[in-house]
Protein backbone atom coordinates (compact mmCIF):
# COMPACT_ATOMS: atom_id res chain seq x y z
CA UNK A 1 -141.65 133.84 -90.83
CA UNK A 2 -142.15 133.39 -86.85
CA UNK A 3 -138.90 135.11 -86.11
CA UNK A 4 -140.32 138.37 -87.74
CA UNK A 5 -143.39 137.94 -86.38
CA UNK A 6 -141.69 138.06 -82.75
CA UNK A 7 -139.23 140.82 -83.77
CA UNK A 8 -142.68 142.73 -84.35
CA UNK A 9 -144.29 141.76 -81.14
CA UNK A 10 -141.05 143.14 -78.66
CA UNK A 11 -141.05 146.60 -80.94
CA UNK A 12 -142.33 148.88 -79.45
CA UNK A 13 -143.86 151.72 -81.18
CA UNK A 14 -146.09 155.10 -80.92
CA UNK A 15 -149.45 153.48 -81.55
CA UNK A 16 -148.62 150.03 -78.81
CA UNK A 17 -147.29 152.90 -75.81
CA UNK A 18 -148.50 156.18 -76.53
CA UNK A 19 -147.50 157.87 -72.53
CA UNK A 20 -143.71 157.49 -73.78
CA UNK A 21 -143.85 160.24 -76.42
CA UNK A 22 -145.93 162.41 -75.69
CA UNK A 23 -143.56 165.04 -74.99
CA UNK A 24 -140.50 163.82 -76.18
CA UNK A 25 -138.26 166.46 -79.08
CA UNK A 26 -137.37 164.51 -82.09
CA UNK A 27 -133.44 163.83 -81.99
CA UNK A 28 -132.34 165.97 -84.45
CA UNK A 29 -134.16 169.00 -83.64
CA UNK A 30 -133.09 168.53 -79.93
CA UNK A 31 -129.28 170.41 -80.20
CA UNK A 32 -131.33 173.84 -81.68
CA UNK A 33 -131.74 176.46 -80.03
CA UNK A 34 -135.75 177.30 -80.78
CA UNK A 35 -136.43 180.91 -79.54
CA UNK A 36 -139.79 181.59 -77.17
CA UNK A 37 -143.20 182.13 -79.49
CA UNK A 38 -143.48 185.67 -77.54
CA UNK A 39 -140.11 186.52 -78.99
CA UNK A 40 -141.40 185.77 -82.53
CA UNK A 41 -144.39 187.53 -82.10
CA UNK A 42 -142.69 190.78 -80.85
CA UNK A 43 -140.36 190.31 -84.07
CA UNK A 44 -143.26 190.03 -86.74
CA UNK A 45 -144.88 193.24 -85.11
CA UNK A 46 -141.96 195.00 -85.46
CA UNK A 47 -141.21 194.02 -88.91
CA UNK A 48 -144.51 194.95 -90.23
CA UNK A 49 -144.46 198.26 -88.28
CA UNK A 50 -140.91 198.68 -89.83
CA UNK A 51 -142.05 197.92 -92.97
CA UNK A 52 -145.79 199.81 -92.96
CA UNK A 53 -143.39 203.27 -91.66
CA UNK A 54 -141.39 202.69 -95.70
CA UNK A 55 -144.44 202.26 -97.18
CA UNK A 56 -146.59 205.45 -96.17
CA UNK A 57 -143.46 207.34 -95.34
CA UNK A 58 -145.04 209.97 -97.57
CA UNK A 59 -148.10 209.79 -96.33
CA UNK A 60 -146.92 210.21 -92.28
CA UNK A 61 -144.73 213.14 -93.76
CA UNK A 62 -147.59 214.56 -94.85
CA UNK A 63 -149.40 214.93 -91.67
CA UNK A 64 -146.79 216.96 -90.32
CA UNK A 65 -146.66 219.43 -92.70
């Protein structure tokens, strides 16, 4: 029963030293390669662009005429 109670006492976690990890990438997402949030951004706008141009296709057709 002491021994685990010292085993406890030398871990150290999150909650005992919070300025260790505040920053720190988990291990396994570490080795991807996470685009930049602008990137993202610029893709979604696109996409529903792309996807708004199928939609009314007609309807921008139409104008034209």
């Amino acid at each position: 029963m002491m021994k685990s109670i010292m085993f406890m006492e030398d871990k150290k976690t999150p909650e005992t030293n919070p300025e260790e990890n505040i920053n720190k990438t988990p291990s396994k997402m570490a080795r991807i390669a996470w685009p930049k949030a602008k990137y993202g951004v610029i893709l979604a706008v696109i996409i529903i662009i792309f996807i708004n141009i199928i939609y009314y296709w007609e309807t921008i057709i139409s104008f034209f005429k």
